[in-house]
C-alpha atoms as a PDB file:
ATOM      1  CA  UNK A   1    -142.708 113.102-100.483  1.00  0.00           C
ATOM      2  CA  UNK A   2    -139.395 115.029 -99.084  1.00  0.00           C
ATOM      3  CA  UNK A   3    -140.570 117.042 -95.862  1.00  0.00           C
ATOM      4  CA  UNK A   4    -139.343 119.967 -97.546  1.00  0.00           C
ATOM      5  CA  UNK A   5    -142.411 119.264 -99.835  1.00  0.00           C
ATOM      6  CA  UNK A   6    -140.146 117.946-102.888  1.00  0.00           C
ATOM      7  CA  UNK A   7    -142.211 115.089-104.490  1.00  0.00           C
ATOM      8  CA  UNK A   8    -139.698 115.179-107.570  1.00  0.00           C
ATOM      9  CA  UNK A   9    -136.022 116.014-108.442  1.00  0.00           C
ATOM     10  CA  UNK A  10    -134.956 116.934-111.891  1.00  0.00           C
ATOM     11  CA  UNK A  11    -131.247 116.898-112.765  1.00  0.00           C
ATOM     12  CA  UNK A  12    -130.559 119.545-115.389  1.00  0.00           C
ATOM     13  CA  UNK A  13    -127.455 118.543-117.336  1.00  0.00           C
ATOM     14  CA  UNK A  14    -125.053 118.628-119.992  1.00  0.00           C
ATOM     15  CA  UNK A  15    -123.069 115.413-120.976  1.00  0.00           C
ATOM     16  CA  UNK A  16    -119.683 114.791-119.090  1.00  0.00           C
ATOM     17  CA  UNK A  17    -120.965 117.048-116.697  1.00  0.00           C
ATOM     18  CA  UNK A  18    -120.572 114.327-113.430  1.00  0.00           C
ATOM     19  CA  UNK A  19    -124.775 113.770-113.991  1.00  0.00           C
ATOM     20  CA  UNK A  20    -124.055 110.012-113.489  1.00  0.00           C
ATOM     21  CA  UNK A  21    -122.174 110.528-110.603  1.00  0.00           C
ATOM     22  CA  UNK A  22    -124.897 112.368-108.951  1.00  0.00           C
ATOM     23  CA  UNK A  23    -127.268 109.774-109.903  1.00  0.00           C
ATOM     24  CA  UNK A  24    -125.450 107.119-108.079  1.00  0.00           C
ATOM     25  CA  UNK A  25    -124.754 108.706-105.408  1.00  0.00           C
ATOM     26  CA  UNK A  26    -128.663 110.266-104.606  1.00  0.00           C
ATOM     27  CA  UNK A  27    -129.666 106.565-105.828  1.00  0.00           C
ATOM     28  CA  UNK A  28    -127.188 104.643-103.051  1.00  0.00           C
ATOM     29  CA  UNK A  29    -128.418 106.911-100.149  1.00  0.00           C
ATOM     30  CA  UNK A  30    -132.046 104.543-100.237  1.00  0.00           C
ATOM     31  CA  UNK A  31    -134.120 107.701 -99.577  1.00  0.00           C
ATOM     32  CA  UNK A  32    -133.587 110.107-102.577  1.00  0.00           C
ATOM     33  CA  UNK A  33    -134.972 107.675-105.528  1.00  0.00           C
ATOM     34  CA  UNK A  34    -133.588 105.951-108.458  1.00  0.00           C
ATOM     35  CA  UNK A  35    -132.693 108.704-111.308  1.00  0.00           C
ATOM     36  CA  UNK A  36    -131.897 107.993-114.222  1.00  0.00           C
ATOM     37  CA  UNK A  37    -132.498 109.396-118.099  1.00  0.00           C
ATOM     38  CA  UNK A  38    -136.108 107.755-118.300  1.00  0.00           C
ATOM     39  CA  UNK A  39    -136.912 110.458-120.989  1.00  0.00           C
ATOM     40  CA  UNK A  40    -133.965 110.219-123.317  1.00  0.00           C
ATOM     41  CA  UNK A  41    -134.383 109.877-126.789  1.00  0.00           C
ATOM     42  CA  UNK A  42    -133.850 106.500-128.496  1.00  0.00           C
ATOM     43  CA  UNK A  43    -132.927 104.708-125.602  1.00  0.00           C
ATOM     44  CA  UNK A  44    -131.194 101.033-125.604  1.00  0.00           C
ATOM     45  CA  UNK A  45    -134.407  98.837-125.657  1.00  0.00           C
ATOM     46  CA  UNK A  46    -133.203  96.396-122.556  1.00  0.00           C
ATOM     47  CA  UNK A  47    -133.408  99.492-120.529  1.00  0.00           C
ATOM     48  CA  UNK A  48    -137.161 100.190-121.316  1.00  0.00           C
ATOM     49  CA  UNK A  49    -137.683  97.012-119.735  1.00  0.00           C
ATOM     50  CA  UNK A  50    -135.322  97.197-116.783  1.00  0.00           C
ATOM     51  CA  UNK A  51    -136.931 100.559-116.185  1.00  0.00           C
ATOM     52  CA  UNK A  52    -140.592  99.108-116.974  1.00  0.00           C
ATOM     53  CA  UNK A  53    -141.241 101.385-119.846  1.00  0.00           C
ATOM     54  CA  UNK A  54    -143.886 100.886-122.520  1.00  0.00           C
ATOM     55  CA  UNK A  55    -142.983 100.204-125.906  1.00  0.00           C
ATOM     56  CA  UNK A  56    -142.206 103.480-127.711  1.00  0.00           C
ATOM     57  CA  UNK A  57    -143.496 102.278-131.360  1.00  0.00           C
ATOM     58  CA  UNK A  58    -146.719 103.001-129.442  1.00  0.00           C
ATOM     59  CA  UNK A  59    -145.558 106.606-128.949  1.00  0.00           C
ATOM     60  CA  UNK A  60    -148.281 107.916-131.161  1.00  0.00           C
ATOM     61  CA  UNK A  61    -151.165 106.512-129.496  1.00  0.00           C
ATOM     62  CA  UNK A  62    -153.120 108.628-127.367  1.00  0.00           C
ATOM     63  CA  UNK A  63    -152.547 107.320-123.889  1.00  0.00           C
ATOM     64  CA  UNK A  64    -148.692 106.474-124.484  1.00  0.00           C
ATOM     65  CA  UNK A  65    -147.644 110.125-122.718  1.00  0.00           C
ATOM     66  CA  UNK A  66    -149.791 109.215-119.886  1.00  0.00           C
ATOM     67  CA  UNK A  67    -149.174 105.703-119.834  1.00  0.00           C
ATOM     68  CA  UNK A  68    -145.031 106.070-119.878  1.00  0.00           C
ATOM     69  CA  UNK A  69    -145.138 109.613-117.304  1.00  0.00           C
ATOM     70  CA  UNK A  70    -146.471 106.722-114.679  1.00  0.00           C
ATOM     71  CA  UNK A  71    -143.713 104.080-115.457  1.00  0.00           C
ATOM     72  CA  UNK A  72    -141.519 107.260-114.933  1.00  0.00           C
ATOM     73  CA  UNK A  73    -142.995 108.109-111.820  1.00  0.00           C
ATOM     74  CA  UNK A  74    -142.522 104.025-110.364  1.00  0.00           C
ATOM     75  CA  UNK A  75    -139.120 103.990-111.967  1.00  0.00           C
ATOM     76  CA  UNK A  76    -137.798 107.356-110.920  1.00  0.00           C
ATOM     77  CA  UNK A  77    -138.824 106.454-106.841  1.00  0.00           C
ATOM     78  CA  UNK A  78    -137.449 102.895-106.853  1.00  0.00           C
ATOM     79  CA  UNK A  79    -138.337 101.801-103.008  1.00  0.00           C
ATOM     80  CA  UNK A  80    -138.640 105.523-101.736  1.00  0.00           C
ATOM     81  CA  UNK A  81    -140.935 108.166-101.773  1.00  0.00           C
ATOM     82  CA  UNK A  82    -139.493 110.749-103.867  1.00  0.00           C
ATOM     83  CA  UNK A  83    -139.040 110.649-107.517  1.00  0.00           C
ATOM     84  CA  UNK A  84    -135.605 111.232-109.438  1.00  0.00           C
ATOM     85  CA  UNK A  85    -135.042 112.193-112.996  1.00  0.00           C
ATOM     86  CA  UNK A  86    -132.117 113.294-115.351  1.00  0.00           C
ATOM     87  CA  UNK A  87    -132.700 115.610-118.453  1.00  0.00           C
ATOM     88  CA  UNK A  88    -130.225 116.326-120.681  1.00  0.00           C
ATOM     89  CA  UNK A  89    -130.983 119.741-122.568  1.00  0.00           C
ATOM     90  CA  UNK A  90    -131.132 118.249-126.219  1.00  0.00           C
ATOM     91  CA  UNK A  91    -134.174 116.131-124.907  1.00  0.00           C
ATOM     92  CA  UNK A  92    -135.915 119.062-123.122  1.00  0.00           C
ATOM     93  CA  UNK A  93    -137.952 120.272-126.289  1.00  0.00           C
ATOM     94  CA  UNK A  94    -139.144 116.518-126.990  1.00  0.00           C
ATOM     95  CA  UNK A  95    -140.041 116.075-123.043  1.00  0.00           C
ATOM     96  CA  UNK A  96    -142.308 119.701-123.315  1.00  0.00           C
ATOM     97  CA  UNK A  97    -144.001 118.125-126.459  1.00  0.00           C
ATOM     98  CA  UNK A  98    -144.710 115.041-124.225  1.00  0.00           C
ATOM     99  CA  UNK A  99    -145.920 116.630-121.082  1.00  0.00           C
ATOM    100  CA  UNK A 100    -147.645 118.596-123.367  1.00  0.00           C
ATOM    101  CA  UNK A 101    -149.993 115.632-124.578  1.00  0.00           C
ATOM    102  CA  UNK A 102    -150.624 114.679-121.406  1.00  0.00           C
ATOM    103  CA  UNK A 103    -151.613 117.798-119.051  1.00  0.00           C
ATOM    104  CA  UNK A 104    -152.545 120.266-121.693  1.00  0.00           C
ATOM    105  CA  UNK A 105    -155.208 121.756-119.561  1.00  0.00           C
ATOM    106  CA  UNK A 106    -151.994 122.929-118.047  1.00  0.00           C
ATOM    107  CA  UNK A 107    -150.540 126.544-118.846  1.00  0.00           C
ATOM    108  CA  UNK A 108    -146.504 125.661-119.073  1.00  0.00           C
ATOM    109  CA  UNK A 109    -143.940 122.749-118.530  1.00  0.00           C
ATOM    110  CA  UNK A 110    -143.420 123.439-115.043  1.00  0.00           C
ATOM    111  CA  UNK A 111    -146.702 123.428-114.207  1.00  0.00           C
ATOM    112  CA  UNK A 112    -146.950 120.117-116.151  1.00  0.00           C
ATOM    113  CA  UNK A 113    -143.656 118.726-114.676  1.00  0.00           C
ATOM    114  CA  UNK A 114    -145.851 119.256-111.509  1.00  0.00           C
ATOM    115  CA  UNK A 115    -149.434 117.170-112.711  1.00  0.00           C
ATOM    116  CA  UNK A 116    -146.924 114.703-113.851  1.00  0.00           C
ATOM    117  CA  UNK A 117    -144.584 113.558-110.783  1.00  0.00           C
ATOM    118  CA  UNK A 118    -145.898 116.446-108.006  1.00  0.00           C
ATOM    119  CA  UNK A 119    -143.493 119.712-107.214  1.00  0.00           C
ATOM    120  CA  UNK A 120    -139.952 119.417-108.601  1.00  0.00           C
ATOM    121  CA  UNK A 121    -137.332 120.681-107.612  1.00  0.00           C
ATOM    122  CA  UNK A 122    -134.615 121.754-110.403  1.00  0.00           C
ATOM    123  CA  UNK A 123    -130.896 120.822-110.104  1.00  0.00           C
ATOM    124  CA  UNK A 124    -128.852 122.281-112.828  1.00  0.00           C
ATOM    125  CA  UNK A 125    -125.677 120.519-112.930  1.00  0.00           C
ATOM    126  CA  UNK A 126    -122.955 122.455-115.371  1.00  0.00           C
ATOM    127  CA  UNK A 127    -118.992 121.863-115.970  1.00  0.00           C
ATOM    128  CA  UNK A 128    -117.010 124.929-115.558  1.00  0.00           C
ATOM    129  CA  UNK A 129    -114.593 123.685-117.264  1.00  0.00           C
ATOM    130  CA  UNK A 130    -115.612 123.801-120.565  1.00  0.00           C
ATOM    131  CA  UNK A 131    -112.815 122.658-122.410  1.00  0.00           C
ATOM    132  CA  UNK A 132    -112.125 119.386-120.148  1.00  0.00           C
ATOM    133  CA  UNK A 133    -116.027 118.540-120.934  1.00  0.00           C
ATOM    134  CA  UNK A 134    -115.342 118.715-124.474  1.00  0.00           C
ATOM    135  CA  UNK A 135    -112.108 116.519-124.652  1.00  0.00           C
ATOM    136  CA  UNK A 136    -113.843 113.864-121.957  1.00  0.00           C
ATOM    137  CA  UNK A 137    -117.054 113.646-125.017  1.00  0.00           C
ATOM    138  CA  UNK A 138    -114.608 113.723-127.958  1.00  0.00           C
ATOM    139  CA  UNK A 139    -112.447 110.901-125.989  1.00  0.00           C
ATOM    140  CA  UNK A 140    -115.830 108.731-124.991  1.00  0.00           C
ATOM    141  CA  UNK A 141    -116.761 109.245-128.675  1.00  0.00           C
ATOM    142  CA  UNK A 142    -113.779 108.202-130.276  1.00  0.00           C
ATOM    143  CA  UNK A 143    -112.433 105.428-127.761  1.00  0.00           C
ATOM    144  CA  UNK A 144    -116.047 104.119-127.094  1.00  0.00           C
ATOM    145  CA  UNK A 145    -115.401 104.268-123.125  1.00  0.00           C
ATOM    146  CA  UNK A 146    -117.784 106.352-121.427  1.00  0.00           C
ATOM    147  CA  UNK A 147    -117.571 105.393-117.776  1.00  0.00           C
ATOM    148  CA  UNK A 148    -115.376 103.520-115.320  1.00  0.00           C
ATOM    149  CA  UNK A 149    -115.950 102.060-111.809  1.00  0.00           C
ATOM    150  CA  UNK A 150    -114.107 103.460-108.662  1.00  0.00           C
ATOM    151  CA  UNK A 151    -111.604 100.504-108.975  1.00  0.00           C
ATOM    152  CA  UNK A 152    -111.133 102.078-112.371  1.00  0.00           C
ATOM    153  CA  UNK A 153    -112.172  99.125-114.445  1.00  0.00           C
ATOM    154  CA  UNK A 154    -114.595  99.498-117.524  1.00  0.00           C
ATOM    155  CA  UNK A 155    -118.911 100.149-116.320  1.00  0.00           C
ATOM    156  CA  UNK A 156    -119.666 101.826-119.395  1.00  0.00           C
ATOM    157  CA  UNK A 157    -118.895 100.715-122.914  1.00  0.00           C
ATOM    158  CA  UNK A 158    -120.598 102.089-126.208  1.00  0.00           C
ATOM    159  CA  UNK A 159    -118.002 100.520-128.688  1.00  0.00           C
ATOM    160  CA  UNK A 160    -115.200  98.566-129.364  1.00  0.00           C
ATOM    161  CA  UNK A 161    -111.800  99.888-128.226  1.00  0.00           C
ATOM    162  CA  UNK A 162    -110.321 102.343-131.176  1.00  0.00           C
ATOM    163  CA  UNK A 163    -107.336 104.629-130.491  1.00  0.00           C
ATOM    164  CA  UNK A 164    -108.497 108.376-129.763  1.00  0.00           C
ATOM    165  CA  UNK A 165    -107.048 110.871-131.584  1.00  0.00           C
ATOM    166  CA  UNK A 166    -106.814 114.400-130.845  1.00  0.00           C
ATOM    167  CA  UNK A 167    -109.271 116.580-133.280  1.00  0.00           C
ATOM    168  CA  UNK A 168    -108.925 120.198-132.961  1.00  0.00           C
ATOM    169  CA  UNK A 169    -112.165 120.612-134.401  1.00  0.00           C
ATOM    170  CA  UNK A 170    -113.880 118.004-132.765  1.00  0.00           C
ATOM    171  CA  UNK A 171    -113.182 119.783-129.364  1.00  0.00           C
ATOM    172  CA  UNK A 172    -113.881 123.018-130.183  1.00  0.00           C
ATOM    173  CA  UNK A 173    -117.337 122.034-131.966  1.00  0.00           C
ATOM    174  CA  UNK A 174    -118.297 120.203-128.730  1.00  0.00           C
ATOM    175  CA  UNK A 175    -116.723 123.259-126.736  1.00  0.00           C
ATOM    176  CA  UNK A 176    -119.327 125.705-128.770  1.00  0.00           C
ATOM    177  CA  UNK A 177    -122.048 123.262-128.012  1.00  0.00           C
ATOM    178  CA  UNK A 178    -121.200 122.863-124.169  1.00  0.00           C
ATOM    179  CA  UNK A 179    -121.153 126.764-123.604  1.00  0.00           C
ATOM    180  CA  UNK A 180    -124.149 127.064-125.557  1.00  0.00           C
ATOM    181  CA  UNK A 181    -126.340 124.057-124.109  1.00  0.00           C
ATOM    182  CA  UNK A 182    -125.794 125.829-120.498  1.00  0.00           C
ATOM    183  CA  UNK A 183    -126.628 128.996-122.000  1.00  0.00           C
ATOM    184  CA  UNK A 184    -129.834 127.683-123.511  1.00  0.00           C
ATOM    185  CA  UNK A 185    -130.303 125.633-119.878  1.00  0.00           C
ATOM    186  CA  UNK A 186    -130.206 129.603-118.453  1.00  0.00           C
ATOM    187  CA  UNK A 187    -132.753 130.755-120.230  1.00  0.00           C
ATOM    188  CA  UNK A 188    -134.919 128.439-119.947  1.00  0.00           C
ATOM    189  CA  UNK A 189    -134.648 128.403-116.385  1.00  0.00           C
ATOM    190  CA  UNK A 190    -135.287 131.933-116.665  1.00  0.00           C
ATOM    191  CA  UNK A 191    -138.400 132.367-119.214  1.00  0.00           C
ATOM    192  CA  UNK A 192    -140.104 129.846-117.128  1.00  0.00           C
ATOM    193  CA  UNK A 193    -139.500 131.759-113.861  1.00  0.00           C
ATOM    194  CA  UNK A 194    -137.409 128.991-112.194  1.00  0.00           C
ATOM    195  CA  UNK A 195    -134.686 129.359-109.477  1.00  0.00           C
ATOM    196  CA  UNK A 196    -132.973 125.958-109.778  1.00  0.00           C
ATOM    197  CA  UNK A 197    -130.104 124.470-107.089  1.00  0.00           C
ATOM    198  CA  UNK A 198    -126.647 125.256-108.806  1.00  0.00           C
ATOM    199  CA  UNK A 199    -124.104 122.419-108.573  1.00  0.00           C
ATOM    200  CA  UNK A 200    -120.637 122.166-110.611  1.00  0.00           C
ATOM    201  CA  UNK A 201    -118.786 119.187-111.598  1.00  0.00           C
ATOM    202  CA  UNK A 202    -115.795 120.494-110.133  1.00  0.00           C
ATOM    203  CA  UNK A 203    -117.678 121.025-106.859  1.00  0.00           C
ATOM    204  CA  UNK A 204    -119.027 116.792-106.799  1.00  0.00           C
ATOM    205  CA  UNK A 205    -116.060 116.029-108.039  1.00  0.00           C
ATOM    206  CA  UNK A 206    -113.652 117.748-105.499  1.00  0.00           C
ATOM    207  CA  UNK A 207    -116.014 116.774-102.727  1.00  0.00           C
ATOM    208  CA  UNK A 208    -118.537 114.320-103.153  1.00  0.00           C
ATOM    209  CA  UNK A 209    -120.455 113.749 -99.793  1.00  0.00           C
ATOM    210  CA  UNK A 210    -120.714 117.369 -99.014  1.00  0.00           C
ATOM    211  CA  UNK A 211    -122.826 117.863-102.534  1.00  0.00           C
ATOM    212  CA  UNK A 212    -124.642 115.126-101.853  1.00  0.00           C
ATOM    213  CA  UNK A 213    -125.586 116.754 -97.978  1.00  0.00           C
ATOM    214  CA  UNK A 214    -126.416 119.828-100.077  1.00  0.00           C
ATOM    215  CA  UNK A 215    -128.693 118.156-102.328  1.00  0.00           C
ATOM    216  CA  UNK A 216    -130.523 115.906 -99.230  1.00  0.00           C
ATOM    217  CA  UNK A 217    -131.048 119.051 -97.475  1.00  0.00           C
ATOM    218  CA  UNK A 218    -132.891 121.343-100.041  1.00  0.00           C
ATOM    219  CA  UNK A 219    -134.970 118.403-100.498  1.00  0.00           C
ATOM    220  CA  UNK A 220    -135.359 117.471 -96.995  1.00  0.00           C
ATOM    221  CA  UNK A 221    -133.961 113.808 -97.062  1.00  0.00           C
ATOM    222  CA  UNK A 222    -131.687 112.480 -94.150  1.00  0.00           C
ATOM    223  CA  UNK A 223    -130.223 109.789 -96.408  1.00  0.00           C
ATOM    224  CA  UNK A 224    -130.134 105.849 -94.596  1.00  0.00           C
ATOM    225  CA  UNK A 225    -126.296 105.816 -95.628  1.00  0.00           C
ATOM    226  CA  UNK A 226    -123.756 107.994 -97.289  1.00  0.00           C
ATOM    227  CA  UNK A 227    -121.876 106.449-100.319  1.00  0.00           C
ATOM    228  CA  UNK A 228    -118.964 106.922-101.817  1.00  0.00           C
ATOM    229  CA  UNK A 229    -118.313 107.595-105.491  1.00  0.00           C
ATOM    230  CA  UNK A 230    -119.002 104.262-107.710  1.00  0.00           C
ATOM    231  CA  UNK A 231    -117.752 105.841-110.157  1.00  0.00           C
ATOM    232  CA  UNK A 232    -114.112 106.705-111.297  1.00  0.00           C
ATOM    233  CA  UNK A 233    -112.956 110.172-113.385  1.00  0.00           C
ATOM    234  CA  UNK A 234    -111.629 108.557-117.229  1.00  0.00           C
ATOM    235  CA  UNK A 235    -109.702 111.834-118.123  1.00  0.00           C
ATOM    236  CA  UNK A 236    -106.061 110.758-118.159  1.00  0.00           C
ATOM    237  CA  UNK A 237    -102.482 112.291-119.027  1.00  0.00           C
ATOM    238  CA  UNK A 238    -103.871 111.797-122.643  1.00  0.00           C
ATOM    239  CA  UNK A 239    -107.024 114.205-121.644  1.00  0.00           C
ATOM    240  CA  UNK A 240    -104.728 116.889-120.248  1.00  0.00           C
ATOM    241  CA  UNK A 241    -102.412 116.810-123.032  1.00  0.00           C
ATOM    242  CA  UNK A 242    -105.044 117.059-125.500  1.00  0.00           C
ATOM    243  CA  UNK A 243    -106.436 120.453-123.280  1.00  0.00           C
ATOM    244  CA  UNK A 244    -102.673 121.955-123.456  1.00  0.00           C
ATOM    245  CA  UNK A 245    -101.921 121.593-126.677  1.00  0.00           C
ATOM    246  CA  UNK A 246    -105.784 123.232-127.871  1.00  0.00           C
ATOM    247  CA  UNK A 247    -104.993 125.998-125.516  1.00  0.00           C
ATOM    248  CA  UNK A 248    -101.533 126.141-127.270  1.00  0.00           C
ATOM    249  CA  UNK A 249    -103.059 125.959-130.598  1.00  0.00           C
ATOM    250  CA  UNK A 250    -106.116 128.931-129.836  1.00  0.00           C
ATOM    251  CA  UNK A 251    -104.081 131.252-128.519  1.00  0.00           C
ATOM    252  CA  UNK A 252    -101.672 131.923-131.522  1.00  0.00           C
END
């Protein structure tokens, strides 16, 4: 535990929002956990077993929740003594259902959050820019690139290399969706009576170790080392192009 009393982090996000960025970075300090998307839906099967998971065709059996909140818990601390989780909002209602069938002697989800990994502390991590969120998700969609390293070579691939072209309504579905996945993060937040730590992508983005500091303090971690980003940005002159022209195009 932090010895600002933190047993748990949770990292509120959006996709394309920097989340993984902030993962590496809390991960590489050696004091702030290992967080990752334990709770995702449908995730690739050779990460339940690099994160020690147990087999989710067992989900309906009565001591899965229980059973995969612990493998959380171990996965989520790695070698330290705080536990590190992201959420994406889409998987938020599935989580409740699952905390739900394992503390329900317990009155809400934060109160559950709590039974389940000790007291959390809530990081909602938005994009202010909208727009450049949607275009980076319509680009990782199309092209099949999600991530690079700093070096700017490929980490992430989901596909096979396609050309990405630009789709007007593509971006402004995922811009609708964006605006109202933070919206639905804010009330939330607020109908369970929670004050979380506010970080932008712009803000980790712009300046990396000082949002990291920020982080390590609320939670009362002096990190063993501070990193820099392992990760690189994949918007391009294509990205910015694509963000000119929809402004172009929305404003007539």
């Amino acid at each position: 535990m932090s010895t600002a009393g933190y047993a748990a982090y949770i990292i509120c996000a959006t996709p394309r929002s920097g989340s993984t960025l902030l993962c590496d970075l809390l991960t590489a300090t050696g004091g702030a956990g290992a967080p990752d998307s334990f709770l995702m839906g449908n995730p690739d099967p050779q990460w339940i077993t690099d994160w020690g998971l147990p087999d989710p065709t067992h989900s309906d059996r009565p001591a899965y929740p229980s059973r995969l909140l612990a493998a959380v818990r171990r996965a989520g601390r790695g070698a330290t003594g705080i536990c590190g989780l992201r959420l994406m909002r889409r998987d938020l209602p599935r989580v409740e259902h699952l905390l739900a069938r394992a503390h329900p002697d317990h009155p809400d989800t934060p109160a559950r959050l709590d039974a389940a990994f000790g007291r959390c502390l809530f990081i909602h991590l938005s994009r202010a820019d909208k727009l450049a969120q949607a275009v980076s998700l319509i680009r990782a969609r199309q092209s099949g690139l999600w991530h690079r390293h700093a070096d700017g070579s490929e980490r992430e691939r989901l596909s096979p290399p396609s050309p990405a072209t630009y789709d007007r309504a593509a971006i402004a579905a995922a811009l609708a969706d964006f605006n109202a996945q933070d919206r639905a993060w804010d009330s939330w937040f607020a109908a369970q009576n929670i004050t979380p730590l506010r970080l932008t992508y712009e803000q980790l983005a712009s300046a990396p170790t000082d949002t990291l500091a920020r982080v390590c303090t609320v939670l009362g971690i002096t990190p063993q080392a501070w990193p820099t980003p392992a990760t690189a940005p994949v918007a391009d002159a294509t990205s910015r192009d694509w963000i000119t022209r929809f402004r172009r195009e929305t404003a007539r």
